[in-house]
Each structure stands twice: as C-alpha cells, then as structure tokens.
PDB file of N, CA and C in Angstrom:
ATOM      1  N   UNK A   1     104.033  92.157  92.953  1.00  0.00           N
ATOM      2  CA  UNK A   1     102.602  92.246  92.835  1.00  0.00           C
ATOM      3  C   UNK A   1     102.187  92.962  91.549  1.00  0.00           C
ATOM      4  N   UNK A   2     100.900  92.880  91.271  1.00  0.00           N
ATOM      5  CA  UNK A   2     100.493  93.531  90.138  1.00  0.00           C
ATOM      6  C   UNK A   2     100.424  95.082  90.496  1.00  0.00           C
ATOM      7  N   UNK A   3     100.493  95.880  89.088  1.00  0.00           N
ATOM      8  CA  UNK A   3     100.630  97.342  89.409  1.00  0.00           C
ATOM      9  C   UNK A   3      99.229  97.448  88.769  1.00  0.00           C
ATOM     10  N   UNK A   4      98.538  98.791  89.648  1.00  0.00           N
ATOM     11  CA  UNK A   4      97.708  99.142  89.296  1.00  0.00           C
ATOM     12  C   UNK A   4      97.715 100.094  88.431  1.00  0.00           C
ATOM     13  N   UNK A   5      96.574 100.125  87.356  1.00  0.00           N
ATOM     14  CA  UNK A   5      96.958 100.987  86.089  1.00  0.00           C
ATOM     15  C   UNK A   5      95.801 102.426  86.191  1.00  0.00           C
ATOM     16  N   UNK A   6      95.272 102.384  87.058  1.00  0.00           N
ATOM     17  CA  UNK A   6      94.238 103.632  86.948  1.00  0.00           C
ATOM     18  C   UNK A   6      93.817 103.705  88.844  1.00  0.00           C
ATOM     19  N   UNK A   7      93.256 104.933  89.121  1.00  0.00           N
ATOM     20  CA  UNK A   7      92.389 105.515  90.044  1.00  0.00           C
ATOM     21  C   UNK A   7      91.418 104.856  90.367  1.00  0.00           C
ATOM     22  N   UNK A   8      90.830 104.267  91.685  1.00  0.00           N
ATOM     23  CA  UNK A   8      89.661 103.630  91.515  1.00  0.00           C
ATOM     24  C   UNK A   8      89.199 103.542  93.066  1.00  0.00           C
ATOM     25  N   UNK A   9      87.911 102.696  93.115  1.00  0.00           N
ATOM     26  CA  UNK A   9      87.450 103.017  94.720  1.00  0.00           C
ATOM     27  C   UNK A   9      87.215 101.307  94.557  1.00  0.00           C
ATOM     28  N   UNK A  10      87.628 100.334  95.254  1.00  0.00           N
ATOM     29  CA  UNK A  10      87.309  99.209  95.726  1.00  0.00           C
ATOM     30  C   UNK A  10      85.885  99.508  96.060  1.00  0.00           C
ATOM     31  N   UNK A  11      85.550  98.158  95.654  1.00  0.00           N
ATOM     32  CA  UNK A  11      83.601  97.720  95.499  1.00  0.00           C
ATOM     33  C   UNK A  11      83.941  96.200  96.364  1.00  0.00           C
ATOM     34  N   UNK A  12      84.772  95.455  96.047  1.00  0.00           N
ATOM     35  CA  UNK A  12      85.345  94.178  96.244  1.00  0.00           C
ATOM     36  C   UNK A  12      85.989  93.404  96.512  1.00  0.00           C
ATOM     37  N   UNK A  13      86.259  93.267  97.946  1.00  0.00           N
ATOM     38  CA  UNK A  13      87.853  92.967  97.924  1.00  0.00           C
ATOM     39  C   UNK A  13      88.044  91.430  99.320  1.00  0.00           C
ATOM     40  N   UNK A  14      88.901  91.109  98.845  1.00  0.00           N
ATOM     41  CA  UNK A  14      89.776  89.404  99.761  1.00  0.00           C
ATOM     42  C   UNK A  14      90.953  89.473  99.988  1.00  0.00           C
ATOM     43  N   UNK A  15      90.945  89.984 101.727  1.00  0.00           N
ATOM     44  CA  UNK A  15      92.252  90.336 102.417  1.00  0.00           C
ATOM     45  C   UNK A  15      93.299  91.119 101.230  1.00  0.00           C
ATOM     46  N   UNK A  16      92.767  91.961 100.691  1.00  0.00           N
ATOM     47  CA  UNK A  16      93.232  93.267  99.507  1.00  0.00           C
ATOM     48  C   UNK A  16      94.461  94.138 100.350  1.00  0.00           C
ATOM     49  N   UNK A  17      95.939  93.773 100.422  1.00  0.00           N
ATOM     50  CA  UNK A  17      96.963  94.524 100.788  1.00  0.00           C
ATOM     51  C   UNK A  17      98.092  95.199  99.733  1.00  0.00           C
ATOM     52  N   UNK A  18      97.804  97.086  99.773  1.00  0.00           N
ATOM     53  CA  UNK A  18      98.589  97.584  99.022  1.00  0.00           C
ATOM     54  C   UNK A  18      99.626  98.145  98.999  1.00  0.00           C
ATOM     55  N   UNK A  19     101.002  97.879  98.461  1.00  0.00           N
ATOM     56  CA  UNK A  19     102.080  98.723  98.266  1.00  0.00           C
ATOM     57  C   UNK A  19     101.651 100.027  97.884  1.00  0.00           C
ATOM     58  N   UNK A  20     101.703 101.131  98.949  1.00  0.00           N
ATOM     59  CA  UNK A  20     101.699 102.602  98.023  1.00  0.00           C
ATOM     60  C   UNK A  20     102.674 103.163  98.107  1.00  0.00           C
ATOM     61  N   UNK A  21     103.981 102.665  98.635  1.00  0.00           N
ATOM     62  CA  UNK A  21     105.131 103.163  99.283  1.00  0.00           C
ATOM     63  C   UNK A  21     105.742 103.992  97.542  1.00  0.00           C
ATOM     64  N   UNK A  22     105.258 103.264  96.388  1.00  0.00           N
ATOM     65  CA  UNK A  22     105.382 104.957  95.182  1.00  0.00           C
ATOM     66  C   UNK A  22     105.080 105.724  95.301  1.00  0.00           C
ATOM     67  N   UNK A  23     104.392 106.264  95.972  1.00  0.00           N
ATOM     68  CA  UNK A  23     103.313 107.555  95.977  1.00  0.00           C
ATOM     69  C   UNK A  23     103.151 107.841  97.565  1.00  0.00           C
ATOM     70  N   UNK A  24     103.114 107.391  98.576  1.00  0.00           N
ATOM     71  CA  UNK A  24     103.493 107.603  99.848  1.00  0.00           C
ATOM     72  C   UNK A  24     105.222 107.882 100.441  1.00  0.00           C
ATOM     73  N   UNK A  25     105.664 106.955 100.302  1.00  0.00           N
ATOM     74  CA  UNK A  25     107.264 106.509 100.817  1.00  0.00           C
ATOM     75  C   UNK A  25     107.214 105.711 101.898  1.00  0.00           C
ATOM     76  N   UNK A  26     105.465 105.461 102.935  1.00  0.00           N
ATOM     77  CA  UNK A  26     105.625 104.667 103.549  1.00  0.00           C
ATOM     78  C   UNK A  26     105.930 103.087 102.726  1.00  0.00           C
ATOM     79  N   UNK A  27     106.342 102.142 103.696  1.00  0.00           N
ATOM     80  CA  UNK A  27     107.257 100.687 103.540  1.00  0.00           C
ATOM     81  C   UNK A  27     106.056  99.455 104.007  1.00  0.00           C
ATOM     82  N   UNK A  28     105.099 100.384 104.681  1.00  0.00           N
ATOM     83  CA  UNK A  28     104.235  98.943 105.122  1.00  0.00           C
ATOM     84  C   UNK A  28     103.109  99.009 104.052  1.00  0.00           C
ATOM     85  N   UNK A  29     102.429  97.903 104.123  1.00  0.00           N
ATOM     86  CA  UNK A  29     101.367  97.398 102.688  1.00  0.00           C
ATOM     87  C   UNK A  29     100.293  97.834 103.482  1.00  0.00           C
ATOM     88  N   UNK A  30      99.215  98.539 102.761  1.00  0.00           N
ATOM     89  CA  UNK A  30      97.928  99.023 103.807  1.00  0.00           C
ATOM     90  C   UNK A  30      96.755  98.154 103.344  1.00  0.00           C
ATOM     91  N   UNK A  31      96.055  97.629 104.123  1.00  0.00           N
ATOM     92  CA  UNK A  31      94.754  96.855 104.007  1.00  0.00           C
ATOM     93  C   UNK A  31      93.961  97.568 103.612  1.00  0.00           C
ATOM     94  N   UNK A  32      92.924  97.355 102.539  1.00  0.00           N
ATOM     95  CA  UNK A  32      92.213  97.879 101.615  1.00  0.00           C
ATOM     96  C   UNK A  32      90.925  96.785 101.722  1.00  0.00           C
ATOM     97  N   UNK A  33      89.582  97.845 102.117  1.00  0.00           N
ATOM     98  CA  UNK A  33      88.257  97.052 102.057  1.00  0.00           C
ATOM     99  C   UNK A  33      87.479  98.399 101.290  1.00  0.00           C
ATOM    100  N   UNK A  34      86.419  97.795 101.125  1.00  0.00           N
ATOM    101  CA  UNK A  34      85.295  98.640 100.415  1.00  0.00           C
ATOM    102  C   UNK A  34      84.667  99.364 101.655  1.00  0.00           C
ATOM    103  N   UNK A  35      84.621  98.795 102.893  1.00  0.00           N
ATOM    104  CA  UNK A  35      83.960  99.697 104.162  1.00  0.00           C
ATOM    105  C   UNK A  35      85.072 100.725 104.570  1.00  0.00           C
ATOM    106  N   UNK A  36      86.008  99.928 104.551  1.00  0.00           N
ATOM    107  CA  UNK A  36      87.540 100.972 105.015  1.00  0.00           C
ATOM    108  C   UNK A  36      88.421 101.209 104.264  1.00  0.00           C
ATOM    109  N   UNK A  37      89.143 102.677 104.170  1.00  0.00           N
ATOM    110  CA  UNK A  37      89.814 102.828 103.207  1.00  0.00           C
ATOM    111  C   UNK A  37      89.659 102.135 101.759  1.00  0.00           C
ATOM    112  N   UNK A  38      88.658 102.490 101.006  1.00  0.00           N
ATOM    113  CA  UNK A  38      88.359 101.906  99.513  1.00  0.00           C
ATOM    114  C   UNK A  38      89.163 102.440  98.760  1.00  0.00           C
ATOM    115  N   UNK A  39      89.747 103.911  98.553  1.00  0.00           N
ATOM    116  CA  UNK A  39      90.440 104.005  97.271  1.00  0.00           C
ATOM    117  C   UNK A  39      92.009 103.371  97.288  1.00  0.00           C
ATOM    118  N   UNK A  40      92.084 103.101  95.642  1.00  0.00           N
ATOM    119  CA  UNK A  40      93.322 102.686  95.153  1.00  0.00           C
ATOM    120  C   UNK A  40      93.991 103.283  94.285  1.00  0.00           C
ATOM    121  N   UNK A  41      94.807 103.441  94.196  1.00  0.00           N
ATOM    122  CA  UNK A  41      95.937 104.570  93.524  1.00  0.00           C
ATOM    123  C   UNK A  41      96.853 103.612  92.355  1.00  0.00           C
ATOM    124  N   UNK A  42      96.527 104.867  91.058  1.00  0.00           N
ATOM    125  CA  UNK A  42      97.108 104.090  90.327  1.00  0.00           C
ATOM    126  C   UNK A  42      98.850 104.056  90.198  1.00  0.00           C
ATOM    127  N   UNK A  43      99.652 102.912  90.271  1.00  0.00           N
ATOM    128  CA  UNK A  43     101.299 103.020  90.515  1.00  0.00           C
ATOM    129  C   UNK A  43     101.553 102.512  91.736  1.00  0.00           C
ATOM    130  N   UNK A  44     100.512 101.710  92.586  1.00  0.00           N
ATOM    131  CA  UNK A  44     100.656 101.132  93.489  1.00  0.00           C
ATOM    132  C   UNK A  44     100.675  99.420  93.197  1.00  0.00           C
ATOM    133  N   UNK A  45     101.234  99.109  94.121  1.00  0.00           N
ATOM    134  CA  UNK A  45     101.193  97.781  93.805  1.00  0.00           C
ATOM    135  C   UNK A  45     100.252  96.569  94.542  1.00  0.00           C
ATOM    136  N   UNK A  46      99.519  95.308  94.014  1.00  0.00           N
ATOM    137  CA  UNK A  46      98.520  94.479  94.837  1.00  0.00           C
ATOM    138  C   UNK A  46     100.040  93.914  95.573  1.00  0.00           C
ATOM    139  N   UNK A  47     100.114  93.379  97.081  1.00  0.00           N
ATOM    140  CA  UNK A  47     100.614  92.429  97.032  1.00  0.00           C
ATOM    141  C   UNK A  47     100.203  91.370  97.974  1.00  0.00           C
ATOM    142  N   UNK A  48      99.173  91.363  98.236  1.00  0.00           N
ATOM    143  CA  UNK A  48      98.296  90.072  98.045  1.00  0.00           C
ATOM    144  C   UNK A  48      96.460  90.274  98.220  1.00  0.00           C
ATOM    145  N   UNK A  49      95.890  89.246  97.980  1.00  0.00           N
ATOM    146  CA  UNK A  49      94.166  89.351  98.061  1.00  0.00           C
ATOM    147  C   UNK A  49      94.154  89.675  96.690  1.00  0.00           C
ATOM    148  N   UNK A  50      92.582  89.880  96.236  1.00  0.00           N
ATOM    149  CA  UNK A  50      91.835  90.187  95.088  1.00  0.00           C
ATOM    150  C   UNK A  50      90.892  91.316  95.717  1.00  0.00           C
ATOM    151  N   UNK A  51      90.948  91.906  94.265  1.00  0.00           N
ATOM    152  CA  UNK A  51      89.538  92.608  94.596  1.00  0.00           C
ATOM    153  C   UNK A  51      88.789  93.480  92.915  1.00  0.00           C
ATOM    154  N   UNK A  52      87.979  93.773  93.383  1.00  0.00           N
ATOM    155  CA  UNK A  52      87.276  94.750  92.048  1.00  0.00           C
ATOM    156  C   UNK A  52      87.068  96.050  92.588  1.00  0.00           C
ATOM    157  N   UNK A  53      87.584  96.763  91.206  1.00  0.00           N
ATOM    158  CA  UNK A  53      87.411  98.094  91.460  1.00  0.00           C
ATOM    159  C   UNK A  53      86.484  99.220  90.592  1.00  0.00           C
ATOM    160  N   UNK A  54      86.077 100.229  90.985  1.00  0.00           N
ATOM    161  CA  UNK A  54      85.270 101.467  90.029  1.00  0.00           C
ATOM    162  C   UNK A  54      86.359 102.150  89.407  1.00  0.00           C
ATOM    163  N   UNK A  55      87.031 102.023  88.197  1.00  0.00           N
ATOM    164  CA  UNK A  55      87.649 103.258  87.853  1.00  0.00           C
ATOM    165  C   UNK A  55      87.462 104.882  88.016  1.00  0.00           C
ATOM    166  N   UNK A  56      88.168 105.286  88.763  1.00  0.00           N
ATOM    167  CA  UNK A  56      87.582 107.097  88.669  1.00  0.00           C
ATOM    168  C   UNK A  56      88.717 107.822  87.645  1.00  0.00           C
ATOM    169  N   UNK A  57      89.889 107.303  87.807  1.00  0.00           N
ATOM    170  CA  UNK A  57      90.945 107.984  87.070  1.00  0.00           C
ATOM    171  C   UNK A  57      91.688 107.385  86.131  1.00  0.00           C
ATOM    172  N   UNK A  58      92.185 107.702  84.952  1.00  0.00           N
ATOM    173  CA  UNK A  58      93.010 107.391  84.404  1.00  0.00           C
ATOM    174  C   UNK A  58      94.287 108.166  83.643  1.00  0.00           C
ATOM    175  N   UNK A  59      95.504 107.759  83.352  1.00  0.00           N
ATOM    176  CA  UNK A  59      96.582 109.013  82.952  1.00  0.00           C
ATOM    177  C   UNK A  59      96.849 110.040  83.338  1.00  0.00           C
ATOM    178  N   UNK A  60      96.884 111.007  82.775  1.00  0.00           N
ATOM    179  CA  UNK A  60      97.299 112.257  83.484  1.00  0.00           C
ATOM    180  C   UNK A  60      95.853 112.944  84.802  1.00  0.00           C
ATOM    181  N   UNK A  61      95.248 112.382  84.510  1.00  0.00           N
ATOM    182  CA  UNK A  61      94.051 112.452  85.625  1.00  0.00           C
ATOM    183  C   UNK A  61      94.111 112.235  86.719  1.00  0.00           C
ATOM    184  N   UNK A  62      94.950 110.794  87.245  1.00  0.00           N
ATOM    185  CA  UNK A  62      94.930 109.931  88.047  1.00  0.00           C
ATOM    186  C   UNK A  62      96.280 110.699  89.036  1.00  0.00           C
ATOM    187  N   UNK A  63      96.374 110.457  90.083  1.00  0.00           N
ATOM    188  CA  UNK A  63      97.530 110.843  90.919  1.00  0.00           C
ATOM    189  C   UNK A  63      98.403 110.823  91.013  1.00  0.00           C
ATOM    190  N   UNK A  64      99.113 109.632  90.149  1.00  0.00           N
ATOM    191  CA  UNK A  64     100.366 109.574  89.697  1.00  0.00           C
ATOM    192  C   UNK A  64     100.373 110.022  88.923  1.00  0.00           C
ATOM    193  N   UNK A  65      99.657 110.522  87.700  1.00  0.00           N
ATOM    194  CA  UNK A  65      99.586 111.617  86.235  1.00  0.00           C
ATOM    195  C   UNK A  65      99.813 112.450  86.542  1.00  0.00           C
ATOM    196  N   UNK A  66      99.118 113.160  87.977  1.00  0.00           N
ATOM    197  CA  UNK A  66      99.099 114.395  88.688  1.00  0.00           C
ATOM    198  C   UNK A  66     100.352 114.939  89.026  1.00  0.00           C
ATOM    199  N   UNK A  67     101.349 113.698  89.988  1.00  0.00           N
ATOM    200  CA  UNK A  67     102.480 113.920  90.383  1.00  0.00           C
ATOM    201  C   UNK A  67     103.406 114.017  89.281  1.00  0.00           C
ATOM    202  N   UNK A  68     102.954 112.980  88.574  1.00  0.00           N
ATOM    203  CA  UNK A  68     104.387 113.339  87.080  1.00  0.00           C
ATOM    204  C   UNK A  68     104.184 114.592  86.259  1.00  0.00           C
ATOM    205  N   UNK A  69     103.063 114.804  86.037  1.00  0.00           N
ATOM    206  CA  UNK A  69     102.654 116.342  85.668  1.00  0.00           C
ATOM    207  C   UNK A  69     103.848 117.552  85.966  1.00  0.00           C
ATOM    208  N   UNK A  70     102.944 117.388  87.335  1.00  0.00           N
ATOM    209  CA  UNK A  70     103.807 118.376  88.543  1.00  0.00           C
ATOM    210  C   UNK A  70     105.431 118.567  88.285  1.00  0.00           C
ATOM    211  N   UNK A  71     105.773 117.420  88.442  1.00  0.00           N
ATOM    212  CA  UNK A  71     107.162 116.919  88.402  1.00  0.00           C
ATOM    213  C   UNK A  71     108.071 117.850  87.161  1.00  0.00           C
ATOM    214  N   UNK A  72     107.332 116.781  86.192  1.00  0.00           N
ATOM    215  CA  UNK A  72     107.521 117.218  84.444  1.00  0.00           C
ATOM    216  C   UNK A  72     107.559 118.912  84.164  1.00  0.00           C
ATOM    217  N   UNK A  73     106.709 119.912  84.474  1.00  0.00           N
ATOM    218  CA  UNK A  73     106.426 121.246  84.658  1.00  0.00           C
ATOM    219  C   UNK A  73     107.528 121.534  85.229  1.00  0.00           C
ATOM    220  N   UNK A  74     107.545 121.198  86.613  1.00  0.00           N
ATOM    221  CA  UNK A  74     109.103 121.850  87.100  1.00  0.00           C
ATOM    222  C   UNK A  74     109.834 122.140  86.145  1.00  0.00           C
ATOM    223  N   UNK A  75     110.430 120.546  85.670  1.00  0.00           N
ATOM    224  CA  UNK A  75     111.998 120.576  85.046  1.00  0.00           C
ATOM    225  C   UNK A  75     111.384 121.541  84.031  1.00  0.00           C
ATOM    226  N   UNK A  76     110.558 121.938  83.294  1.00  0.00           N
ATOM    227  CA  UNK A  76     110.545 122.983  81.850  1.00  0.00           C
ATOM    228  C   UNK A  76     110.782 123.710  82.141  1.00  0.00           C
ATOM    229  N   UNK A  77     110.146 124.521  83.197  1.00  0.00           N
ATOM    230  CA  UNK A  77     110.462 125.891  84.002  1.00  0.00           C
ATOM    231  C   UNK A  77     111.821 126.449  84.004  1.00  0.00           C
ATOM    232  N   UNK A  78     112.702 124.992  85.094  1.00  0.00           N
ATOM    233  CA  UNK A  78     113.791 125.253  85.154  1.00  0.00           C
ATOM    234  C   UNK A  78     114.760 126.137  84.093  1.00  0.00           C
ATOM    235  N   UNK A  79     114.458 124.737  82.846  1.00  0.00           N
ATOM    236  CA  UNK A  79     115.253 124.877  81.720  1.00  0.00           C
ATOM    237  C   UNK A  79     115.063 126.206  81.223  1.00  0.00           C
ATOM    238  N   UNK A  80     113.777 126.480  81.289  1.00  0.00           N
ATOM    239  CA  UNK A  80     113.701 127.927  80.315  1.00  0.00           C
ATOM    240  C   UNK A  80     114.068 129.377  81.384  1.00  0.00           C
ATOM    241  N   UNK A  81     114.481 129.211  82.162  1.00  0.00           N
ATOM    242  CA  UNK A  81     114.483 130.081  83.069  1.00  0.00           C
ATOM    243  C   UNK A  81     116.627 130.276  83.023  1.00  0.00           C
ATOM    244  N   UNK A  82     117.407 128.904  82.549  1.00  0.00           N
ATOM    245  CA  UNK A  82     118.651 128.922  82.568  1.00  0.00           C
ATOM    246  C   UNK A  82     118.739 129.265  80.861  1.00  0.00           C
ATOM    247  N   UNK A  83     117.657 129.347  80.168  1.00  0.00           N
ATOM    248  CA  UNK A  83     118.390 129.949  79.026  1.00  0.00           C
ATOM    249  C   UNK A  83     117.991 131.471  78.917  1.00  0.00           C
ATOM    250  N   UNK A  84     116.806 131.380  79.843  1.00  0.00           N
ATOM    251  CA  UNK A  84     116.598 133.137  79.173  1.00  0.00           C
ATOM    252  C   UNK A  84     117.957 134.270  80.146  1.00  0.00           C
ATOM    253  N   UNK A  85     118.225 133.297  81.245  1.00  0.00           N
ATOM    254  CA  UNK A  85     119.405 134.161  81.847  1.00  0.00           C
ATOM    255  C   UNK A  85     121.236 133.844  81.092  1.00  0.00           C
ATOM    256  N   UNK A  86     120.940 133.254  80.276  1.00  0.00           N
ATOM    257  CA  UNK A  86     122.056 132.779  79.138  1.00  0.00           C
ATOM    258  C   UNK A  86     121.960 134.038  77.958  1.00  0.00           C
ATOM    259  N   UNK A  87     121.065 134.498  78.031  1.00  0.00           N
ATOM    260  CA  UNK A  87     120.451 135.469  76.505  1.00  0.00           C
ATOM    261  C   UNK A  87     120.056 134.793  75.445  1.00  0.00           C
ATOM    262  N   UNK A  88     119.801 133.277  75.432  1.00  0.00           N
ATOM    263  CA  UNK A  88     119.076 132.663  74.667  1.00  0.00           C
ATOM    264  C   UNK A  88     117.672 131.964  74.239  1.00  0.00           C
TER     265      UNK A  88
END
C-alpha cells in the first residue's frame, strides 16, 4: 500500500483501511472514516479505499519524527555516557 508521508485527520474517505502495525505493532488494518477514528499517522500504510486528508504534521513534528527523535536521543546519550566513563 501507499505510505503515508505526514500527520493528518481524514475529511474523506472510501472503505479507507490502515496498516499502523509501524507505529502500533498491532497486525490488523484499522478502518478509518472522517466520523470515526479520522486521524492518520504518518509511516503507516493505505491498504485499501481512498481518501483525503488535512495535514497537521509533518517530519520531525509528526509521530513518527517524534518516535525517531526519541529513539535517535537515546543512542547519543548512550554513546556519550560510554566515553565520558572511558576518560574520553
């Protein structure tokens, strides 16, 4: 399916089912309407229906930016934390 590239709230959508199992770990595809459950996450995948969306997020903004952020920070931490106990 197509990957979604930004944060957004469905305005529009035709039988709209999403992979979020990147960003969840659940395995089942969740049905996505503008009355129910509207937002869409960017790093998820369409895999089937259409729809239109409002961008709210993009890059490091967006939830997957958020999580890789997060992520990314760790490992620096780490690193600088095994050299300052090295004496370097």
């Amino acid at each position: 399916g197509d990957l979604l590239p930004a944060d957004g709230v469905l305005i529009q959508g035709n039988d709209l089912k999403i992979d979020e199992s990147a960003l969840t770990g659940e395995s089942d595809h969740v049905r996505k309407s503008p009355d129910k459950d509207p937002l869409l996450l960017s790093g998820t995948h369409v895999m089937e229906g259409s729809g239109r969306m409002v961008v709210t997020a993009v890059g490091a903004n967006s939830q997957s930016g958020i999580i890789f952020t997060l992520l990314g920070a760790g490992g620096d931490d780490d690193e600088g934390d095994r050299r300052d106990r090295r004496g370097g």
